[in-house]
C-alpha atoms as a PDB file:
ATOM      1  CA  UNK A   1      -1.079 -34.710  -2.341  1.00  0.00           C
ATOM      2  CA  UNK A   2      -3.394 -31.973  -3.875  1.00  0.00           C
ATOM      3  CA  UNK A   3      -6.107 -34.339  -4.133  1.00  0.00           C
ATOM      4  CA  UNK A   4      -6.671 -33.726   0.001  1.00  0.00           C
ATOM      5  CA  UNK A   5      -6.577 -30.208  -0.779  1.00  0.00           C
ATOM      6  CA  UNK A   6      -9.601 -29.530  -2.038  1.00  0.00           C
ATOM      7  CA  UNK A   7      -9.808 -26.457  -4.232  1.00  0.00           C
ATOM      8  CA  UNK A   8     -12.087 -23.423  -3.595  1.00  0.00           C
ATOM      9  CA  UNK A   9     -12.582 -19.627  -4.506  1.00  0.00           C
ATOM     10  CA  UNK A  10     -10.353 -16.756  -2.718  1.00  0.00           C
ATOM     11  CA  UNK A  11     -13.010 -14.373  -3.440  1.00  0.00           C
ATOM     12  CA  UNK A  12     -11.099 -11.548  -1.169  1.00  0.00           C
ATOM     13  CA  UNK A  13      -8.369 -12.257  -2.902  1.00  0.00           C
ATOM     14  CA  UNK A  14     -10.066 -12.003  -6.637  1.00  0.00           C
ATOM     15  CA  UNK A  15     -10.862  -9.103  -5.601  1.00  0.00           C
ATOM     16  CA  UNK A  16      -8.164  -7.651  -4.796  1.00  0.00           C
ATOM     17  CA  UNK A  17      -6.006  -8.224  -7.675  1.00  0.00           C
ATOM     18  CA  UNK A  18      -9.193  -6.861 -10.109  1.00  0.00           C
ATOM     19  CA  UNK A  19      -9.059  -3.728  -8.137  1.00  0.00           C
ATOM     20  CA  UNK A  20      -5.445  -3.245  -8.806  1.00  0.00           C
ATOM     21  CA  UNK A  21      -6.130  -4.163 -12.627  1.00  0.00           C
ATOM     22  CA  UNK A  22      -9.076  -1.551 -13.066  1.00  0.00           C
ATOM     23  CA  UNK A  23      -7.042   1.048 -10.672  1.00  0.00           C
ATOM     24  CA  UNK A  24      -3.694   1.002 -12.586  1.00  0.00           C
ATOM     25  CA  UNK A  25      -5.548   0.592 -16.956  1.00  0.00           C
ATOM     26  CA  UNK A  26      -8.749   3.275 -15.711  1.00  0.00           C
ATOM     27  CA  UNK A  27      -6.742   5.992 -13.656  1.00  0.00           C
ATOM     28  CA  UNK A  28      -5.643   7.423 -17.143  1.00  0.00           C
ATOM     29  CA  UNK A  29      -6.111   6.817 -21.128  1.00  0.00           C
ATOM     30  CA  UNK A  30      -2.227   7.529 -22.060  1.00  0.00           C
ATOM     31  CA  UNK A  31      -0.933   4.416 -22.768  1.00  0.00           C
ATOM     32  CA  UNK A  32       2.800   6.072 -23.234  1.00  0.00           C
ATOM     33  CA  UNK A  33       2.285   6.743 -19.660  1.00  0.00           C
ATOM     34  CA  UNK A  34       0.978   3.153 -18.515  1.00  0.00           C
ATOM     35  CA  UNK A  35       3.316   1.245 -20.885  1.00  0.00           C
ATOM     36  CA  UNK A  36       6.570   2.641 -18.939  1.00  0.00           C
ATOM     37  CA  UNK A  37       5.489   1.279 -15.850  1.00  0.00           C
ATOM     38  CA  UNK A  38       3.078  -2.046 -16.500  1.00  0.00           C
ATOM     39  CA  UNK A  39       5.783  -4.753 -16.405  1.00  0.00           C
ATOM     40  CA  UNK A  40       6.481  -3.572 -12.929  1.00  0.00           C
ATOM     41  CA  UNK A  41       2.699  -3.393 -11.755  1.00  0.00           C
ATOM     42  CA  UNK A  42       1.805  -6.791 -13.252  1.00  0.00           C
ATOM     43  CA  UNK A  43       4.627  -8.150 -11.982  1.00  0.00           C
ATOM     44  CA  UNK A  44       3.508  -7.451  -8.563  1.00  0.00           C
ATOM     45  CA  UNK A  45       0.611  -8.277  -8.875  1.00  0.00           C
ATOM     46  CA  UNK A  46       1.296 -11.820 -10.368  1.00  0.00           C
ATOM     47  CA  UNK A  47       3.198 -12.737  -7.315  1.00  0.00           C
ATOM     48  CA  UNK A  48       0.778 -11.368  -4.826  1.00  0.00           C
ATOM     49  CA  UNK A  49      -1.657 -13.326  -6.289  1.00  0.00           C
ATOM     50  CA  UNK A  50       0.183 -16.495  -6.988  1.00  0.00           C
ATOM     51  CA  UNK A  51       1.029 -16.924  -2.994  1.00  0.00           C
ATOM     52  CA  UNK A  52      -2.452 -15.705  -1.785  1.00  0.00           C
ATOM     53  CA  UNK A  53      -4.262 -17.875  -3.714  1.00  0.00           C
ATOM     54  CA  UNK A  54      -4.694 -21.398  -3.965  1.00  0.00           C
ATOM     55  CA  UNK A  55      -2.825 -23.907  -3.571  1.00  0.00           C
ATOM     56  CA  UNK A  56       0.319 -21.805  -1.817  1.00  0.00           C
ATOM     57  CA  UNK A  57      -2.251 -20.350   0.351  1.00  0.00           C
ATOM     58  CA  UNK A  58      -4.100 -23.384   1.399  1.00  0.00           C
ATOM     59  CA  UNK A  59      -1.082 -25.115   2.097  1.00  0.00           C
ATOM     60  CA  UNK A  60       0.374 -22.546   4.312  1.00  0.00           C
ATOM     61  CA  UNK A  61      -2.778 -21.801   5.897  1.00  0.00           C
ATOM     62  CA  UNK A  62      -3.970 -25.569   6.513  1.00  0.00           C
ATOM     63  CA  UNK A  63      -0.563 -27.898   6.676  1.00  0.00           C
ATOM     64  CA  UNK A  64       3.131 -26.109   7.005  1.00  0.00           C
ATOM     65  CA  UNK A  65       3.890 -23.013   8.279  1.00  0.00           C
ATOM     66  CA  UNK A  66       6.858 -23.189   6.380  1.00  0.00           C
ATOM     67  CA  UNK A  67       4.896 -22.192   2.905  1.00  0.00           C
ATOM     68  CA  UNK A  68       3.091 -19.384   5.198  1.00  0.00           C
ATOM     69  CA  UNK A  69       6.173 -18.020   5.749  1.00  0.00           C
ATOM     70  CA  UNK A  70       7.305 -17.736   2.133  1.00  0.00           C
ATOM     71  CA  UNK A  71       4.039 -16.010   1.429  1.00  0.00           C
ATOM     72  CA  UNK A  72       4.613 -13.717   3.961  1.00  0.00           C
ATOM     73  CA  UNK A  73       8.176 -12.571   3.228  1.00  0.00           C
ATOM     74  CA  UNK A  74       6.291 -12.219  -0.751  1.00  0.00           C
ATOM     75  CA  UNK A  75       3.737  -9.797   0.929  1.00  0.00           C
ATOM     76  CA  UNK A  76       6.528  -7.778   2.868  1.00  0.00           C
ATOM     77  CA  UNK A  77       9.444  -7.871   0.401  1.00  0.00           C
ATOM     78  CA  UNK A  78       8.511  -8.793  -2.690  1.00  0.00           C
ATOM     79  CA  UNK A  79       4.741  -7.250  -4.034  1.00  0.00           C
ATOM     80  CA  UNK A  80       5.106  -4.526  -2.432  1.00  0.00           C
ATOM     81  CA  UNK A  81       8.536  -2.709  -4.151  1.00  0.00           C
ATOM     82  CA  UNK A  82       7.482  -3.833  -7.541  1.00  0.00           C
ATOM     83  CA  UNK A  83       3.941  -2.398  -6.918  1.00  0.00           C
ATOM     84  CA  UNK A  84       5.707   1.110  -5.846  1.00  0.00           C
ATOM     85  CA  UNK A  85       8.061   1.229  -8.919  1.00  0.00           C
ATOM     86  CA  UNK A  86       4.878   0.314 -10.940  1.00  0.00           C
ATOM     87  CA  UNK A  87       2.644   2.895 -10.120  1.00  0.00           C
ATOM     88  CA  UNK A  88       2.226   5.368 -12.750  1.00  0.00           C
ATOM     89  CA  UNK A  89       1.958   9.277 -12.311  1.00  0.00           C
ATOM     90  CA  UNK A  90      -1.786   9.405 -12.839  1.00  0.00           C
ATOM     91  CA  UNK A  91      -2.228   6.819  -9.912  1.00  0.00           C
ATOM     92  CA  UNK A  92      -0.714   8.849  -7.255  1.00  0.00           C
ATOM     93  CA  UNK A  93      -2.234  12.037  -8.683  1.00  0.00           C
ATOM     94  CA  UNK A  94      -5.850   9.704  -7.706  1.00  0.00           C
ATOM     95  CA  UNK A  95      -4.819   9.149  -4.259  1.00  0.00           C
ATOM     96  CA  UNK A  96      -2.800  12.137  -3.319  1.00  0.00           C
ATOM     97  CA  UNK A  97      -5.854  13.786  -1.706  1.00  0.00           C
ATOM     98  CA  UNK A  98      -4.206  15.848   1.685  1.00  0.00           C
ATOM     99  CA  UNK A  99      -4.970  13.596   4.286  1.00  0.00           C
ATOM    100  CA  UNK A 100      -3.365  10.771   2.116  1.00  0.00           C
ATOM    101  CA  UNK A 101      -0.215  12.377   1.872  1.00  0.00           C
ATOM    102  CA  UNK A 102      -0.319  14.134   5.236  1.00  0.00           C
ATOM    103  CA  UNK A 103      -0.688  10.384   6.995  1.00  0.00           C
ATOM    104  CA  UNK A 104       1.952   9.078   4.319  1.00  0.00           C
ATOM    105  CA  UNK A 105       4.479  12.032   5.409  1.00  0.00           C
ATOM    106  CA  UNK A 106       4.305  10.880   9.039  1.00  0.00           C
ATOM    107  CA  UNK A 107       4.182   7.110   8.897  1.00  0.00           C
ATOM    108  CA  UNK A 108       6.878   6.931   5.694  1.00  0.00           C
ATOM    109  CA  UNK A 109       9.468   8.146   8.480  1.00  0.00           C
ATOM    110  CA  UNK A 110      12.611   6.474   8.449  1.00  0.00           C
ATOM    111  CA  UNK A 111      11.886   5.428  12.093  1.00  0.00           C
ATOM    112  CA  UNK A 112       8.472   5.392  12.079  1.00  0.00           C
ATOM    113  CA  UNK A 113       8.010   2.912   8.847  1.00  0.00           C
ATOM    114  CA  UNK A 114      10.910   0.732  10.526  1.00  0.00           C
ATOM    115  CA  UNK A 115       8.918   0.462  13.568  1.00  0.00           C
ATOM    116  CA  UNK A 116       5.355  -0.303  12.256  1.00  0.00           C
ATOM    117  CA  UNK A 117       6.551  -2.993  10.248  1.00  0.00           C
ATOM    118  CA  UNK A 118       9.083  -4.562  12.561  1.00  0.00           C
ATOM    119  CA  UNK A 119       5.868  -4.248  15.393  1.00  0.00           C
ATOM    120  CA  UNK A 120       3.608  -6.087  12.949  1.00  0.00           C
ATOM    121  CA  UNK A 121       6.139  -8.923  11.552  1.00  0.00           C
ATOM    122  CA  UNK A 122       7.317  -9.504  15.389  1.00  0.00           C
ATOM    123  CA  UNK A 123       3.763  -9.283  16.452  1.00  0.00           C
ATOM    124  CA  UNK A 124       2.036 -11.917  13.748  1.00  0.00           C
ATOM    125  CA  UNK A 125       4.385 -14.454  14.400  1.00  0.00           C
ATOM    126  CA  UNK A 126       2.764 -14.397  18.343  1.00  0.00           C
ATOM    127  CA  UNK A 127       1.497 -18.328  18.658  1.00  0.00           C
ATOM    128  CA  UNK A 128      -2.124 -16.595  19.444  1.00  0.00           C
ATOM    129  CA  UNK A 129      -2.290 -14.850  16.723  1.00  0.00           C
ATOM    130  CA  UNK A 130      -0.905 -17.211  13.982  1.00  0.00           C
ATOM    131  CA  UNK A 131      -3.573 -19.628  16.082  1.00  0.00           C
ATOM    132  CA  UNK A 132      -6.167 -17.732  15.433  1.00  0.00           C
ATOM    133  CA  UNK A 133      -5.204 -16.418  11.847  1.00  0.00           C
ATOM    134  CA  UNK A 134      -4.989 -20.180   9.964  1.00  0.00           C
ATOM    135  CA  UNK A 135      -8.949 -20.781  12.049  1.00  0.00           C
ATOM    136  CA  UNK A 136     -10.420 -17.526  11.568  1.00  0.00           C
ATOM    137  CA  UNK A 137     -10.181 -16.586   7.291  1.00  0.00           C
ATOM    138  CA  UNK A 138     -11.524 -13.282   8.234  1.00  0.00           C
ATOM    139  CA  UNK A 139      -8.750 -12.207  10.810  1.00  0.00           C
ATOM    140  CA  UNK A 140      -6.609 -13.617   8.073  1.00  0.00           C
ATOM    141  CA  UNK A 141      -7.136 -12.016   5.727  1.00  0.00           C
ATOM    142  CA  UNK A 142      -7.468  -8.611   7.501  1.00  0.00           C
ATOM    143  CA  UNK A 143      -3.517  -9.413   9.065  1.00  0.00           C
ATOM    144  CA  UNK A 144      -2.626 -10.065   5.618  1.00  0.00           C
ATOM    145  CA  UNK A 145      -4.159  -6.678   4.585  1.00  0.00           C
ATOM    146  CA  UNK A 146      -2.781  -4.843   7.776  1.00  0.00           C
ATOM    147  CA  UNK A 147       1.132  -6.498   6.738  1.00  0.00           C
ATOM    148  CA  UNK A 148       0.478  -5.545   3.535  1.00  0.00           C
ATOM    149  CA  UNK A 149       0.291  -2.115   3.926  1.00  0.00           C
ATOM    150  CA  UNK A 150       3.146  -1.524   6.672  1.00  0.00           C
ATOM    151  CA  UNK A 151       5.023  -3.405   3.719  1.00  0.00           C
ATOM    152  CA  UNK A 152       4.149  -0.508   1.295  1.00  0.00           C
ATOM    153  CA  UNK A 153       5.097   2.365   3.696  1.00  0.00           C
ATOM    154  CA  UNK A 154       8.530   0.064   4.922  1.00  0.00           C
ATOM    155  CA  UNK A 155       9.335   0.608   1.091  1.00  0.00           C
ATOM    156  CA  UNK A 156       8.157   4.267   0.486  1.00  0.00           C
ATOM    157  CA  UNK A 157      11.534   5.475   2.347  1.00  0.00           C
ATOM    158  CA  UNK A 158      13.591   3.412   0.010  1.00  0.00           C
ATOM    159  CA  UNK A 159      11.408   4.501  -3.376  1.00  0.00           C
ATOM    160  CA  UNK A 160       9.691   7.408  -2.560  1.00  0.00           C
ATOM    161  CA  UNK A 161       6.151   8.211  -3.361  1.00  0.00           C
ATOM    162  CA  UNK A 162       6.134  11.597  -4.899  1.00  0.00           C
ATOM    163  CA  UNK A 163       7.821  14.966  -5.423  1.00  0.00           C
ATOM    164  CA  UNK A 164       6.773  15.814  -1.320  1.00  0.00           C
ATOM    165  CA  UNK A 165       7.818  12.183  -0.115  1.00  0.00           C
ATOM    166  CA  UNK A 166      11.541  11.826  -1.764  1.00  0.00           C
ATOM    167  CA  UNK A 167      13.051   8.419  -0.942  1.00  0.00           C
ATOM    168  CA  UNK A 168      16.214   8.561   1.321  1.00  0.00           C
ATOM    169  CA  UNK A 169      20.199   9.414  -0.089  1.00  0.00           C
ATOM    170  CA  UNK A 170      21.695   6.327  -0.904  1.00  0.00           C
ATOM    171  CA  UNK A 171      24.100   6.054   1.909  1.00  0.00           C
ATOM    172  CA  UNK A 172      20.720   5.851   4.377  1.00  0.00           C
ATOM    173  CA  UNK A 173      18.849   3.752   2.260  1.00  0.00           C
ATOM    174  CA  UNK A 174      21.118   0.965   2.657  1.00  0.00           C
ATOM    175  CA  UNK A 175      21.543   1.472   6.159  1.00  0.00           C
ATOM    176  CA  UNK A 176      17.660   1.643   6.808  1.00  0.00           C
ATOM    177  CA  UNK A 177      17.741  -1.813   4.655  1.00  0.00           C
ATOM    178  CA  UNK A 178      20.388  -2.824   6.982  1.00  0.00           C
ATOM    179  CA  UNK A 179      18.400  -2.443  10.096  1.00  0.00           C
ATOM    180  CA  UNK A 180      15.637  -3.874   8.070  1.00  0.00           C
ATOM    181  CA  UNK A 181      17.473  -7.265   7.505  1.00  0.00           C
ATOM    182  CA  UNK A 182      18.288  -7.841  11.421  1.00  0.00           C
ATOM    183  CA  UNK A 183      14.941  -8.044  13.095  1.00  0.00           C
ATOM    184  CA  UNK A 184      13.616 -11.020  11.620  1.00  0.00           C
ATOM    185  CA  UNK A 185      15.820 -12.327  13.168  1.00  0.00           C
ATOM    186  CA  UNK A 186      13.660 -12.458  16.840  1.00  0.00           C
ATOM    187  CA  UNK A 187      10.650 -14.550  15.146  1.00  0.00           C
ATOM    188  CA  UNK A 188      13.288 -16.535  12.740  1.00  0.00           C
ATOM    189  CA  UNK A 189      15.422 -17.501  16.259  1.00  0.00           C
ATOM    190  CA  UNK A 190      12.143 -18.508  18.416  1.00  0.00           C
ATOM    191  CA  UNK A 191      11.054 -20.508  15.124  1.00  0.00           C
ATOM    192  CA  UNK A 192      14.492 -21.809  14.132  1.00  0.00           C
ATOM    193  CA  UNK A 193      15.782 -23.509  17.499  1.00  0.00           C
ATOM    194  CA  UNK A 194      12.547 -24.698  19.086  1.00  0.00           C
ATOM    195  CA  UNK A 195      12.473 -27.895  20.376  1.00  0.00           C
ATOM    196  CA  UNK A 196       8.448 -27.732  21.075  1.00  0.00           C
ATOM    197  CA  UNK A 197       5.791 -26.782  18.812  1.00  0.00           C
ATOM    198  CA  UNK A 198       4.512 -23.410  18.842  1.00  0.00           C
ATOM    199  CA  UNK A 199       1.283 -23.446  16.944  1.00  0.00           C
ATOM    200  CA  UNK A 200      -0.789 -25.572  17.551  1.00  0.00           C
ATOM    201  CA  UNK A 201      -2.957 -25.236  14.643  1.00  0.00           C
ATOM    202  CA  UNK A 202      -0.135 -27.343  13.188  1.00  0.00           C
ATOM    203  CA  UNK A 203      -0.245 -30.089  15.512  1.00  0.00           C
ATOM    204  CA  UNK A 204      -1.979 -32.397  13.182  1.00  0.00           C
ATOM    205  CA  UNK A 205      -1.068 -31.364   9.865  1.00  0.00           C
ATOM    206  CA  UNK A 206       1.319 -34.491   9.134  1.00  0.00           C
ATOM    207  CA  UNK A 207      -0.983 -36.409   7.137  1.00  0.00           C
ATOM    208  CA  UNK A 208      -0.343 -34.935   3.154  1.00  0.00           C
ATOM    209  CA  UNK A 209       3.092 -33.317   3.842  1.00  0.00           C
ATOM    210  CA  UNK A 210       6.220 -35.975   5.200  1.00  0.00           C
ATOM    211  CA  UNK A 211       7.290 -33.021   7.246  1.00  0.00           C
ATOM    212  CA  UNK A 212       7.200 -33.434  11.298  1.00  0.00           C
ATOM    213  CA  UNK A 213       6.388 -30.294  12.472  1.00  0.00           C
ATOM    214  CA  UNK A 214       9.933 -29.149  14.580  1.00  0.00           C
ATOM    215  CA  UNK A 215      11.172 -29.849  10.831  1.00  0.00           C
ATOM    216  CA  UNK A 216       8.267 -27.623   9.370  1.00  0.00           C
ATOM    217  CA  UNK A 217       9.077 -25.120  12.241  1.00  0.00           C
ATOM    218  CA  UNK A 218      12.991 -24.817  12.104  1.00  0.00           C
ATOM    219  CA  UNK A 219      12.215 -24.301   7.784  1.00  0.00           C
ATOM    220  CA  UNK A 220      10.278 -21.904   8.582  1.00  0.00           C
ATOM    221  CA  UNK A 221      12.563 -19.831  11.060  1.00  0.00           C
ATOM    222  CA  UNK A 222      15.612 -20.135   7.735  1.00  0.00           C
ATOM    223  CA  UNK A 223      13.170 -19.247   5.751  1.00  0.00           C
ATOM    224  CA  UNK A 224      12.399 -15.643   7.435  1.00  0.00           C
ATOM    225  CA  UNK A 225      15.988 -15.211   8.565  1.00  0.00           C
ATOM    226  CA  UNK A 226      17.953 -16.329   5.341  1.00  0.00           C
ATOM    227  CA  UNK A 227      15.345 -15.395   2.517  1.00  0.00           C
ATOM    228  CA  UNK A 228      14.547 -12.262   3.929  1.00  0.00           C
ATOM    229  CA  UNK A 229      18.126 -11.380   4.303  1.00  0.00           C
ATOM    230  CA  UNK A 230      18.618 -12.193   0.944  1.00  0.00           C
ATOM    231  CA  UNK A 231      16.028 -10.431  -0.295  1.00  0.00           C
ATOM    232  CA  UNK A 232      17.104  -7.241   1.074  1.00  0.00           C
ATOM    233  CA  UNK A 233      20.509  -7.806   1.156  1.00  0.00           C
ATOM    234  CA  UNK A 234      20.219  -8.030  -2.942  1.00  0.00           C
ATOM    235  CA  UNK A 235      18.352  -4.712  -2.521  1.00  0.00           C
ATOM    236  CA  UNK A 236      21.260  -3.143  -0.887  1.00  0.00           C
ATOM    237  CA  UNK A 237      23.489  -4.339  -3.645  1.00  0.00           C
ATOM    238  CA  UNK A 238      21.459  -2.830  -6.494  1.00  0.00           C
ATOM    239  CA  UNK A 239      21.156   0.280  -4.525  1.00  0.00           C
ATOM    240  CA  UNK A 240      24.727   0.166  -3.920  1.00  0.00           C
ATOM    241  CA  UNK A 241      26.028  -0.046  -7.684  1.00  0.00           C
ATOM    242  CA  UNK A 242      23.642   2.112  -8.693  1.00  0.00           C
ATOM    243  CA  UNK A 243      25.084   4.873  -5.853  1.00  0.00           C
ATOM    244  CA  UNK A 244      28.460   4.179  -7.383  1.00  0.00           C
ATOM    245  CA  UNK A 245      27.742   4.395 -10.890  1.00  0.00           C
ATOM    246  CA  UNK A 246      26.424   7.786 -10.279  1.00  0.00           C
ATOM    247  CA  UNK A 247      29.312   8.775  -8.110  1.00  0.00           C
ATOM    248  CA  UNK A 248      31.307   7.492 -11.112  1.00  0.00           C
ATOM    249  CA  UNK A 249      29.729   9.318 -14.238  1.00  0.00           C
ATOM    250  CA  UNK A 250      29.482  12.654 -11.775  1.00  0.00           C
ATOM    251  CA  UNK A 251      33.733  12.321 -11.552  1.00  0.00           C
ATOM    252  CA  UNK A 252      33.910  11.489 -15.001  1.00  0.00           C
ATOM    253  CA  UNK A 253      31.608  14.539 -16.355  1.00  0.00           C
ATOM    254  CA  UNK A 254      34.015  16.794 -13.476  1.00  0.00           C
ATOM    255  CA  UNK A 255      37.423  15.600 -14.930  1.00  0.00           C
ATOM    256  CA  UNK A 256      36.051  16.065 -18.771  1.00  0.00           C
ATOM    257  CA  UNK A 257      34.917  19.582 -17.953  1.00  0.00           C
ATOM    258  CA  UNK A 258      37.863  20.184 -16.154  1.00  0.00           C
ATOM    259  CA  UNK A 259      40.316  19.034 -18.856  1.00  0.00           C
ATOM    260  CA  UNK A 260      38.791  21.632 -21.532  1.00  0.00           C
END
């Protein structure tokens, strides 16, 4: 099948993932400093280039919407945590100019992150604009950017930033997750139980994949609904145990100093 898939260069997205190389090994010479914080960073950005790049992208862009929607939940829920937790003191100190952090204090709102992200993921699934974004690689690639970072700011509530944006108590995080994991499900219904096409960009995709496209459609909608849900849901977990862990050494340390 990859044989009708040509192969060519994602130059935008090359350079992209240099940028993030040279910004995270040349914002500082301590390597004590780095090596704390690289698996996460690298991780990040291995996945964010492995689904932007070919052949995940080409696929999703040219022949199932499907695949685009597994790159897209990467871009939202996956890159975009592991690039927080990766990003070492010395490359926030870079970017913490005032007006950074004065935007970031406004937009990392609780409500105001839910609703920029939940605007743009609602809004990109529009049959226009998914239309125009697998014909036109620039407006693709700048929707992809624009997701992107609504992604980061959807997380820095949950992870913080620095010691003037603290993430959220762990009772709110999960329910800001919470909130999080129901409004995919708008797109995920109108993609899920369709009965006729929505993109037409699609129409005549048939010939590489044996996938009609209601079938290409409906995988798409479980796709945003059910791995998305997932995905967060697992994030509530791990925020969850770690909530009660704490809760559980703080009793423990209150009994032992109690008892002496």
């Amino acid at each position: 099948m990859l044989q009708n898939l040509p192969w060519h260069p994602h130059y935008d997205v090359w350079a992209l993932i240099f940028t993030l190389i040279i910004f995270f090994e040349f914002s500082t010479k301590n390597e004590i400093v780095k090596k704390k914080k690289r698996r996460l960073w690298y991780s990040g950005i291995f996945i964010l280039w492995i689904f932007t790049d070919y052949p995940i992208h080409d696929i999703g862009e040219k022949y199932l919407f499907s695949v685009h929607s597994v790159e897209h939940l990467v871009l939202a829920l996956v890159a975009p945590p592991l690039l927080l937790l990766g990003m070492h003191r010395e490359m926030k100190k870079l970017i913490s100019v005032k007006p950074f952090i004065n935007l970031l204090k406004i937009t990392s709102k609780p409500i105001i992150a839910f609703f920029l992200f939940n605007v743009v993921m609602v809004g990109m699934h529009w049959s226009s604009v998914v239309n125009l974004m697998v014909t036109n690689t620039l407006f693709h690639f700048l929707i992809h950017s624009v997701m992107l970072l609504v992604s980061l700011n959807m997380w820095v509530p949950v992870i913080g930033f620095n010691e003037e944006i603290m993430p959220l108590n762990s009772a709110a995080r999960i329910a800001y997750l919470f909130l999080q994991s129901l409004l995919p499900t708008i797109p995920a219904s109108f993609l899920a139980f369709g009965t006729e096409p929505l993109y037409s960009a699609y129409l005549n995709t048939n010939s590489i994949f044996n996938i009609s496209v209601i079938n290409d459609q409906t995988l798409a909608g479980l796709i945003l609904k059910l791995g998305g849900g997932i995905i967060l849901w697992i994030s509530i977990l791990v925020i969850w145990m770690r909530w009660y862990q704490d809760e559980k050494t703080f009793d423990d340390v209150v009994r032992n100093n109690s008892s002496d």
